[in-house]
Protein backbone atom coordinates (compact mmCIF):
# COMPACT_ATOMS: atom_id res chain seq x y z
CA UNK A 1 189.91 -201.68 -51.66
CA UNK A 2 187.20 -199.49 -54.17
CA UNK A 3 184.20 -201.94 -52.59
CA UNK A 4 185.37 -201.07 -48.72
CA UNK A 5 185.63 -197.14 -49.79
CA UNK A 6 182.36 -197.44 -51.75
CA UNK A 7 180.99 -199.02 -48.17
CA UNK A 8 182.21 -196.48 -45.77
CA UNK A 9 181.12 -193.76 -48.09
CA UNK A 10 177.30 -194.90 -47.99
CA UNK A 11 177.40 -195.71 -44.48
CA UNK A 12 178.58 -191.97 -43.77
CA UNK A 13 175.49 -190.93 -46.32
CA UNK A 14 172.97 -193.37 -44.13
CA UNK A 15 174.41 -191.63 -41.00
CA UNK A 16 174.75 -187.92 -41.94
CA UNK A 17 171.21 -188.28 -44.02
CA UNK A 18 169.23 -190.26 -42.16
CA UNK A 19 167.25 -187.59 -40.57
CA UNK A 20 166.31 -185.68 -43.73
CA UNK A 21 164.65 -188.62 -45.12
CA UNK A 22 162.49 -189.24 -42.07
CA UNK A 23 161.56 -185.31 -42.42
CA UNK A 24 158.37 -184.85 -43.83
CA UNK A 25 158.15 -182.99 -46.93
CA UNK A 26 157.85 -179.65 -46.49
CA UNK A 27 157.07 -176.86 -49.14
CA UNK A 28 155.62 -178.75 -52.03
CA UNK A 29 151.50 -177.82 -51.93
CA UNK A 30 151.96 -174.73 -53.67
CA UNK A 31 152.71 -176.51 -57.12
CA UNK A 32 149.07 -178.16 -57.03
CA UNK A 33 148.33 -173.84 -58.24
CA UNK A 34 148.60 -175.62 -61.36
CA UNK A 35 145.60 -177.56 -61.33
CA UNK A 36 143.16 -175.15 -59.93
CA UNK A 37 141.08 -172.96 -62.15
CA UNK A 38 142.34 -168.84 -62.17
CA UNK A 39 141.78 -166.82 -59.15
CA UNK A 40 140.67 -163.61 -58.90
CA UNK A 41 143.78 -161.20 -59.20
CA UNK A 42 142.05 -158.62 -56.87
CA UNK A 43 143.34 -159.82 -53.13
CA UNK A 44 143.80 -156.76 -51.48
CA UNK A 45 141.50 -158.27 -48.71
CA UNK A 46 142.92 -160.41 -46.37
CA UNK A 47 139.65 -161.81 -46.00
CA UNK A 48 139.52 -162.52 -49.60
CA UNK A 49 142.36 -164.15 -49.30
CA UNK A 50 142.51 -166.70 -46.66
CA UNK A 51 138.55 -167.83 -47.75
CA UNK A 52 139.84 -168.68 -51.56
CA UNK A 53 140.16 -171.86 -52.22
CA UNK A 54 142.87 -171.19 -55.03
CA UNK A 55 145.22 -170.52 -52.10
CA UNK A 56 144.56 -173.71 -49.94
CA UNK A 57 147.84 -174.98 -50.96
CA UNK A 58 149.67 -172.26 -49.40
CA UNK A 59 151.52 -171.66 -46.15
CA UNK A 60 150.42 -169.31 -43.60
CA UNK A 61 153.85 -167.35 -44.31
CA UNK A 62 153.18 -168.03 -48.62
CA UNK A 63 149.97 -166.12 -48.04
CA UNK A 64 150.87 -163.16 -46.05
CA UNK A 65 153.54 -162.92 -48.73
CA UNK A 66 151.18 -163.11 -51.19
CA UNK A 67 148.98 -160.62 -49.10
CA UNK A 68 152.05 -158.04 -49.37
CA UNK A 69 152.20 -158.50 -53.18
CA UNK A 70 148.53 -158.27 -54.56
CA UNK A 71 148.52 -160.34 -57.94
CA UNK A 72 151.34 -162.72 -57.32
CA UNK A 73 148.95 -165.28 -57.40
CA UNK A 74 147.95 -165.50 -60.77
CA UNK A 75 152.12 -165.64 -61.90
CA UNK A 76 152.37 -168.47 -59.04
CA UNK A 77 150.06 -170.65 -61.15
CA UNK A 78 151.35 -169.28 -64.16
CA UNK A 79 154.97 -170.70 -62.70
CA UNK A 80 153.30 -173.97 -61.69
CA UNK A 81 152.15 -174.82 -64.99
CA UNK A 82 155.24 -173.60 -66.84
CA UNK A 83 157.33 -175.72 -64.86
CA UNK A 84 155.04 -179.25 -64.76
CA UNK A 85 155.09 -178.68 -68.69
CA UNK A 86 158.94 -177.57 -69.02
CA UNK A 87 159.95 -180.49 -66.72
CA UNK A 88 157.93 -183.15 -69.09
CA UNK A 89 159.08 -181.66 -72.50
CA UNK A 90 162.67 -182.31 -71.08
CA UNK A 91 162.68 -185.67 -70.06
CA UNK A 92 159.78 -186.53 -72.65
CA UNK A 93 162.43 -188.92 -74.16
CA UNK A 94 163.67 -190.58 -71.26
CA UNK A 95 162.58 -193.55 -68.76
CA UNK A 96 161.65 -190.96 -66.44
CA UNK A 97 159.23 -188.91 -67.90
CA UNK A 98 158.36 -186.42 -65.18
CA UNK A 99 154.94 -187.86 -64.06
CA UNK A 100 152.25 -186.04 -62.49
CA UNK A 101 149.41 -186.56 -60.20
CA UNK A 102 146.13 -184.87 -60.63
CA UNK A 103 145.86 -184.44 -56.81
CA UNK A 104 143.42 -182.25 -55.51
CA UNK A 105 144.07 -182.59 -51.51
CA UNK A 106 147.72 -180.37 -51.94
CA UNK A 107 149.77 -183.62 -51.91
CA UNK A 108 152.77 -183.55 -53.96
CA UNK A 109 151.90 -183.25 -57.54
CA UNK A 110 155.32 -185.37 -58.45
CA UNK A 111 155.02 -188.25 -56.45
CA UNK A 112 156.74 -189.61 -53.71
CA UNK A 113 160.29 -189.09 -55.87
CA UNK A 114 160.62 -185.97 -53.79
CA UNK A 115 160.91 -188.14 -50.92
CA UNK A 116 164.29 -189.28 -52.45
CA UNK A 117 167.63 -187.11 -52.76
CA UNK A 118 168.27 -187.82 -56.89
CA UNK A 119 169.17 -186.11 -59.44
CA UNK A 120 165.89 -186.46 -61.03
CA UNK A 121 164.56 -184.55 -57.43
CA UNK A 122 167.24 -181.80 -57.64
CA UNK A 123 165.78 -180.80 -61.66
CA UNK A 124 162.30 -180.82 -60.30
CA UNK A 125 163.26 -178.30 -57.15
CA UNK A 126 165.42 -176.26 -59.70
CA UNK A 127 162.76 -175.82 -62.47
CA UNK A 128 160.10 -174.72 -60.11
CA UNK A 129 162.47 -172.06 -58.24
CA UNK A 130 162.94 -170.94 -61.85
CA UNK A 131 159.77 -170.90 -62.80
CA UNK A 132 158.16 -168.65 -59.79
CA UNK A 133 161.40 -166.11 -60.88
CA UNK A 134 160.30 -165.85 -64.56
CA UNK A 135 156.55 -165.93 -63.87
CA UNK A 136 156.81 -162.78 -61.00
CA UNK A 137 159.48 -161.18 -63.12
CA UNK A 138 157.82 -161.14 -66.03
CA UNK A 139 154.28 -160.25 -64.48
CA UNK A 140 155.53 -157.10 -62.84
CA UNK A 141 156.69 -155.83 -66.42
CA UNK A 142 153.27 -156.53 -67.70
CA UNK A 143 151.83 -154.55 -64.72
CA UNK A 144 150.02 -157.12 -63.02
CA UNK A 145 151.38 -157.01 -59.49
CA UNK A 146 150.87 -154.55 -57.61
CA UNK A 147 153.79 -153.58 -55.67
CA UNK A 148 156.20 -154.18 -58.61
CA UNK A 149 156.78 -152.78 -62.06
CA UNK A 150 159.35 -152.64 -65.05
CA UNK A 151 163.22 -152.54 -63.98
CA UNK A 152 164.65 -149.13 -64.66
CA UNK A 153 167.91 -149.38 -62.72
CA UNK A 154 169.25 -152.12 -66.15
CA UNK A 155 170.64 -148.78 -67.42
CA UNK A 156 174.36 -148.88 -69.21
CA UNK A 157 175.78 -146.78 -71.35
CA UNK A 158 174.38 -146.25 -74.68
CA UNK A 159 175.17 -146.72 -78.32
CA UNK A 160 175.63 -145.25 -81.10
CA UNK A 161 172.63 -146.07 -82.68
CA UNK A 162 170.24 -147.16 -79.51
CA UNK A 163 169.43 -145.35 -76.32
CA UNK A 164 167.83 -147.30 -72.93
CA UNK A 165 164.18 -147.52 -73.07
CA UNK A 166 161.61 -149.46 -72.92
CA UNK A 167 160.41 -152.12 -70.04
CA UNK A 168 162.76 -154.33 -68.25
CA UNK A 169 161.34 -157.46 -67.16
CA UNK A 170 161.96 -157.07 -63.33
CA UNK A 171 164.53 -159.97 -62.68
CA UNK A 172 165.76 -158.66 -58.89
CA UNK A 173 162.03 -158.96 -57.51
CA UNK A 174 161.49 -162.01 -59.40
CA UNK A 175 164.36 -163.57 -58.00
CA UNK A 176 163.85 -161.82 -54.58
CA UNK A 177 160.30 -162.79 -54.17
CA UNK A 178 160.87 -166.66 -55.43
CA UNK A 179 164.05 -166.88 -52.29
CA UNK A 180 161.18 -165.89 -50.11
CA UNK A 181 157.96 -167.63 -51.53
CA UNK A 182 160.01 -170.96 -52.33
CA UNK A 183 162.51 -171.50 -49.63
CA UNK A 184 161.01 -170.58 -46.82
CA UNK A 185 159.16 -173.56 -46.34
CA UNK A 186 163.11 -176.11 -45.89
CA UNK A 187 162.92 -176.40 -42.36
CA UNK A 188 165.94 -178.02 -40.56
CA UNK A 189 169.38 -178.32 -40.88
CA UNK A 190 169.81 -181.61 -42.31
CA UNK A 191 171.40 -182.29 -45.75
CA UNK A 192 168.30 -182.44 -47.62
CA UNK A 193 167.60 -179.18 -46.49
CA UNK A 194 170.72 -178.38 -47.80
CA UNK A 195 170.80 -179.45 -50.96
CA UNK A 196 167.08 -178.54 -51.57
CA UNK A 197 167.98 -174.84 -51.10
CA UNK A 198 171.20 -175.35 -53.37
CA UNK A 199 168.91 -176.45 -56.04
CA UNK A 200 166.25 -173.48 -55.44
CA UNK A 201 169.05 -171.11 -55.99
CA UNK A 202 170.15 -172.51 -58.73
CA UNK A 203 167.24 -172.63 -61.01
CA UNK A 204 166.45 -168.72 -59.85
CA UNK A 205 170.30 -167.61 -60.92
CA UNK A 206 169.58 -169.45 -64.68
CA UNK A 207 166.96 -167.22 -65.00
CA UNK A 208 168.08 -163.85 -63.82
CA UNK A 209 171.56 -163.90 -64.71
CA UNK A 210 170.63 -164.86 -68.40
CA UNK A 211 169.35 -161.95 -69.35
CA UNK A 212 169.21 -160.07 -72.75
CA UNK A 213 169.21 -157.17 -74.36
CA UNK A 214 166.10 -156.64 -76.57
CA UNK A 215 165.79 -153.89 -78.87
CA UNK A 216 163.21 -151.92 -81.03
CA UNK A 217 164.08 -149.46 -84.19
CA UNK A 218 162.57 -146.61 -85.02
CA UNK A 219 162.79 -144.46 -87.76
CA UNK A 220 161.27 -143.56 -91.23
CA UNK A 221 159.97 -145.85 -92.98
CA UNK A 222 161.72 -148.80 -90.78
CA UNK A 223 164.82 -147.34 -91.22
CA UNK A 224 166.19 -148.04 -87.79
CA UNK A 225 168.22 -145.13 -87.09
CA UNK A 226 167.57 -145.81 -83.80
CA UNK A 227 166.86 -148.40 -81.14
CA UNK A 228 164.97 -148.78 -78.12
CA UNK A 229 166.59 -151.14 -75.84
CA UNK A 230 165.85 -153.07 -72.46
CA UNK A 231 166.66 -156.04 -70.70
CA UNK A 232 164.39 -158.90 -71.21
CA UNK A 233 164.49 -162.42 -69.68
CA UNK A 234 165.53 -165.55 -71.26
CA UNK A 235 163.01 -167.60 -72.58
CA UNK A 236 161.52 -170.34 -70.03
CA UNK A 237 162.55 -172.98 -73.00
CA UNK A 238 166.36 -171.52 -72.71
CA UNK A 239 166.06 -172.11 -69.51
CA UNK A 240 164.64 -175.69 -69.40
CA UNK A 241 167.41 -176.50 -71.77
CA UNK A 242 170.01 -175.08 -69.35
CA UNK A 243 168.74 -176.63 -66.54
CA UNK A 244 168.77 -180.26 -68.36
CA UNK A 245 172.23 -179.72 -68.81
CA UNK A 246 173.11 -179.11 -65.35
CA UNK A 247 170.84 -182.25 -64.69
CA UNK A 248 173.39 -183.74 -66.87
CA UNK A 249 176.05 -182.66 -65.30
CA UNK A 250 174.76 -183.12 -61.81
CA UNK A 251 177.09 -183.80 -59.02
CA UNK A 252 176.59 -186.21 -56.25
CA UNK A 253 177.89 -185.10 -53.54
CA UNK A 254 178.51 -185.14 -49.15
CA UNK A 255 178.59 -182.41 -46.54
CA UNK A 256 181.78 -180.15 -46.35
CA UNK A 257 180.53 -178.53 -43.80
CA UNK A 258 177.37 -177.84 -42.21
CA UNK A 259 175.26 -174.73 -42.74
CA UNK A 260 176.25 -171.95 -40.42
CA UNK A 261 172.94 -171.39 -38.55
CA UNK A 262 174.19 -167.44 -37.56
CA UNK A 263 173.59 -166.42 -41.08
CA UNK A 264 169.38 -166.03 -41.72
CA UNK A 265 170.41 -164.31 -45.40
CA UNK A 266 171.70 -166.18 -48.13
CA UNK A 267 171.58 -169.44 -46.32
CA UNK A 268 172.54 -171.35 -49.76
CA UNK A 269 175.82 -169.37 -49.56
CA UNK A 270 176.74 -171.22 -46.47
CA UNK A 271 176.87 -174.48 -47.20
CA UNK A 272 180.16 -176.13 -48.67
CA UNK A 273 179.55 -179.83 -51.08
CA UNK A 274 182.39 -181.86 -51.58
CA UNK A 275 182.10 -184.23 -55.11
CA UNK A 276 181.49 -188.24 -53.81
CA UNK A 277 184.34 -188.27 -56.52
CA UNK A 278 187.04 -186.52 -55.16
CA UNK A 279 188.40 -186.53 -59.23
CA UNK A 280 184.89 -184.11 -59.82
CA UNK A 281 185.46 -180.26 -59.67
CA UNK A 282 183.28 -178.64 -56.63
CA UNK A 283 179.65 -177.99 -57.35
CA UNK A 284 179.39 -173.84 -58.53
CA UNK A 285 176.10 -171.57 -58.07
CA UNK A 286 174.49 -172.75 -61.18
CA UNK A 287 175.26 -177.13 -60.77
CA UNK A 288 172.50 -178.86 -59.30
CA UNK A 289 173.71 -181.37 -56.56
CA UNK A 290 172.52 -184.43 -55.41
CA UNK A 291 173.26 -187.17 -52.83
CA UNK A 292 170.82 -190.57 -54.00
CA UNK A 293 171.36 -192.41 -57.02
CA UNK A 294 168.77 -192.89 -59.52
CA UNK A 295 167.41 -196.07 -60.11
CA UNK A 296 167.09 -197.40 -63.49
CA UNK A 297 163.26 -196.50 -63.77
CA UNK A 298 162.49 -200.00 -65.79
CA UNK A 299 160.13 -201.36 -63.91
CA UNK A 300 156.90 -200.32 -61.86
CA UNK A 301 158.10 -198.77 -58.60
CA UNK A 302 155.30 -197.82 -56.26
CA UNK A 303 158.09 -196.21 -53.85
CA UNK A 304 158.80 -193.44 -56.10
CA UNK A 305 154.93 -193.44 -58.30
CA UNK A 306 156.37 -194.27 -61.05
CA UNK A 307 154.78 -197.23 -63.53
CA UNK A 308 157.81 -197.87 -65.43
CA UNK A 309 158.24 -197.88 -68.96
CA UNK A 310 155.61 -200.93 -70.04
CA UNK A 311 153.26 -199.34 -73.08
CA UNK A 312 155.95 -196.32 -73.35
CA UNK A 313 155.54 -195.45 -77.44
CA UNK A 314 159.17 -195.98 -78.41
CA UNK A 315 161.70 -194.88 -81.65
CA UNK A 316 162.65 -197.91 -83.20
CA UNK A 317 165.54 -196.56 -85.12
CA UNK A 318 166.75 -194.40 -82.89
CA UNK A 319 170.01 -195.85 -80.80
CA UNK A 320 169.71 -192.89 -78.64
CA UNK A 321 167.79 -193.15 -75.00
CA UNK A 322 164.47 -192.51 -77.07
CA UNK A 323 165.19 -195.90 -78.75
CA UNK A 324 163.04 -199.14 -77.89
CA UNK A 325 166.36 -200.85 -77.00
CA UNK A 326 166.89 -198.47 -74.30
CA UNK A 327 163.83 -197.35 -73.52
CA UNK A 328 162.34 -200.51 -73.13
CA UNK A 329 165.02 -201.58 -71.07
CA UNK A 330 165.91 -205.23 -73.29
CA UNK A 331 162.18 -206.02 -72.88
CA UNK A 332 161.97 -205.91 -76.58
CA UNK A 333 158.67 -204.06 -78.03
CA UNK A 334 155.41 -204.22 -79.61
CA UNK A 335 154.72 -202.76 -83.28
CA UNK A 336 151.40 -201.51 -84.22
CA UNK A 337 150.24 -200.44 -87.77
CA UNK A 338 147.08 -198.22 -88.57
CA UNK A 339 145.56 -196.63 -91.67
CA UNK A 340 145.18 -192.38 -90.60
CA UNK A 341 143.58 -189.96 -92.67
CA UNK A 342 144.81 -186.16 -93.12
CA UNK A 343 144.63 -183.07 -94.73
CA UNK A 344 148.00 -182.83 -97.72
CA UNK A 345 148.72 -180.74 -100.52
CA UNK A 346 147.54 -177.51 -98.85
CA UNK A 347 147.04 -174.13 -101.54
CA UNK A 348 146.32 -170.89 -100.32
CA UNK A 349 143.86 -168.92 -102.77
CA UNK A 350 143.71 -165.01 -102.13
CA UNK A 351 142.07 -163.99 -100.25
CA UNK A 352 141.26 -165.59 -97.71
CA UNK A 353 141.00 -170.00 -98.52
CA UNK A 354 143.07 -172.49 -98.04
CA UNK A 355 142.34 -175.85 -99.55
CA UNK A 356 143.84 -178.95 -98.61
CA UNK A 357 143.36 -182.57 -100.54
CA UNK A 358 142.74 -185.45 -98.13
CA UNK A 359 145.67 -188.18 -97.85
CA UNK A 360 145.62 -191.69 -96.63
CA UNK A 361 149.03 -193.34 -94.92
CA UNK A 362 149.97 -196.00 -92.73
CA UNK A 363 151.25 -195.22 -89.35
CA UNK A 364 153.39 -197.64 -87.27
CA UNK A 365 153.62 -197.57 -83.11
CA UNK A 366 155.77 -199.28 -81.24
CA UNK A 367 155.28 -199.60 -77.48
CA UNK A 368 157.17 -201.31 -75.05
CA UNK A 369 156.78 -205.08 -73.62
C-alpha cells in the first residue's frame, strides 16, 4: 500500500513538474559578478553602463535597476563572492561540497545542480537572495550607493542609559532592492518557479529580520554613562549558519495551490506547499522547500557537475559525515604521511619582534578511494 502511494505521488510530481524542468534556467548570470575583477563604482552613464564588461552577466531589467541605483554594482559582486564562499564553508564537510565553475561566458557558476529541484538547489537560491540583501544593506550605510543611506526610521524608545544614534544598516532597501534585482528574472508559473521564489524570500527575511541592536558608550574616561545605539545586521556567518539549518530542516513538498497570477506584489505570498509527508508541519516564511531528492553524491555525476567524493581529504576518527566512513561512501581510504616544517614556540620581545623556533612533525592525509 506505502509503494502504490509512493508511485502516485511521483507520478503527480512528473506531471505537475514536468514543465519547469524543461524551462531553461533563468536568472543565474549575475553570480559569475564574482569572478570578474571590480568595476568602476561611478555608473551614472547609461553609456558607461551597458559598454562594461563587469555587467555582461546582467539582464536588460538587472541593469536599468542598477542604472537607478548608481553603486549597486560593486555590493552585487561583493554578494556574489560572499555567498560562493558562505555556501562552501557550510557544506565544506559534506559529500556535496558546493562546487564551482570558473566560467567566464555567464553560465551558471554552480553547475547544472540548478537544473534539479533539491534541497541542495533551494540553499544555493536562498544564500544568494541573502547575500545581495546584506551586501546592498550594508553598502548604503557605508555610503556607497547613491540613492540610499543609513536607516533612521529603526527608532524605539530609549533607555535609561542609551539614546538612538548612530547608522542603521539599511535592511528595508536591502531587502527591497534584492526582491527586485533577484526575482525578477523566475519567469512562468510552474512549480519551480514557485519554489525558486519561496527560497529567494527566504534567505532575504534571515537577514533582515535578524537584526541587532549595536551600541557605543561614551563618557569620561570610558565610563559609559551613555550609549549610542543602532540597528545593525546579523553577521553573513549567522546567517550561513541559519540558513544550513533550514537546509536541514528542508521540506519536500507539492503544490497546494497554484500562484494567483492577479497579484504582481509579493508573489511568494501566494503560493500554498503542502509537506510530501502529510505527518510534516507546513513550510513557514523562513523553511526552504524543495520537491527532488538528493542523490547520494558518491560517485562522479556529470548530470549535476559534480566529481564525487574520490581524492576528498577525509577525518579518520571522526564518525560524523566528515568521517572517511561516510564520506568516502564504504570505499575505504588512502593514508598519506609527510614530514612539514613550521614556525613553534613563538616569544614576543618589546618592542616590536617576535621570534619563533622552527619545528619538525609528521602530518598524516587521508583521501578517499
Amino acid at each position: 500500500m506505502r509503494t502504490l502511494s509512493s508511485l502516485l505521488i511521483m507520478l503527480f510530481l512528473l506531471i505537475w513538474y514536468g514543465e519547469g524542468k524543461k524551462t531553461k534556467l533563468k536568472g543565474i548570470r549575475w553570480w559569475t559578478l564574482a569572478n570578474i575583477g571590480k568595476p568602476s563604482n561611478d555608473l551614472r552613464s547609461n553609456t558607461q553602463l551597458y559598454n562594461s564588461p563587469s555587467l555582461l552577466p546582467l539582464t536588460k531589467k538587472q541593469r536599468k535597476l542598477v542604472t537607478q541605483h548608481p553603486g549597486t554594482i560593486s555590493a552585487l559582486q561583493n554578494g556574489a563572492r560572499m555567498a560562493i564562499d558562505e555556501c562552501k564553508f557550510q557544506f565544506q564537510n559534506r559529500r556535496w561540497n558546493c562546487p564551482t565553475q570558473d566560467v567566464g561566458n555567464g553560465g551558471p557558476i554552480f553547475g547544472k545542480i540548478l537544473e534539479k529541484g533539491n534541497r541542495e538547489t533551494a540553499f544555493i537560491y536562498a544564500i544568494t537572495s541573502a547575500a545581495v540583501t546584506h551586501s546592498v544593506a550594508r553598502a548604503c550605510a557605508e555610503g556607497s550607493i547613491y540613492t540610499c543611506s543609513c536607516d533612521y526610521n529603526l527608532k524605539e524608545s530609549s533607555g535609561k542609559d542609551w539614546e538612538w544614534g548612530g547608522c542603521s544598516d539599511n535592511a528595508k532597501f536591502g531587502h527591497k532592492f534584492s526582491r527586485k534585482f533577484v526575482d525578477v528574472l523566475e519567469k512562468g508559473r510552474d512549480f519551480r518557479y514557485m519554489m525558486n521564489l519561496h527560497n529567494n524570500e527566504a534567505g532575504r527575511v534571515h537577514v533582515s529580520k535578524e537584526m541587532k541592536r549595536d551600541c557605543k558608550c561614551h563618557g569620561m574616561s570610558g565610563s559609559c554613562a551613555i550609549k549610542t545605539c543602532w540597528m545593525r545586521l546579523p553577521s553573513f556567518r549567522d546567517v550561513g549558519d541559519r540558513l544550513k539549518d533550514r537546509f536541514d530542516g528542508a521540506s519536500q513538498v507539492i503544490s497546494g495551490n497554484r500562484p494567483n497570477s492577479g497579484r504582481k506584489k509579493k508573489r511568494y505570498k501566494s503560493f500554498q506547499f503542502a509537506p510530501v509527508n502529510p505527518n510534516h508541519k507546513k513550510p513557514g516564511r523562513r523553511d526552504l522547500v524543495y520537491f527532488d531528492s538528493s542523490p547520494l553524491y558518491c560517485e562522479k555525476d556529470i548530470s549535476i557537475d559534480f566529481p564525487g567524493t574520490y581524492g576528498r581529504e577525509c577525518n579518520a576518527s571522526s564518525i560524523g559525515i566528515d568521517g572517511c566512513d561516510l564520506l568516502c561512501c564504504g570505499r575505504g581510504y588512502v593514508s598519506k604521511s609527510f614530514t612539514v616544517r613550521e614556525r613553534c614556540s613563538c616569544i614576543f620581545r618589546w618592542c616590536c619582534d617576535v621570534k619563533c623556533e622552527v619545528c619538525t612533525r609528521t602530518k598524516v592525509v587521508h583521501t578517499c578511494k
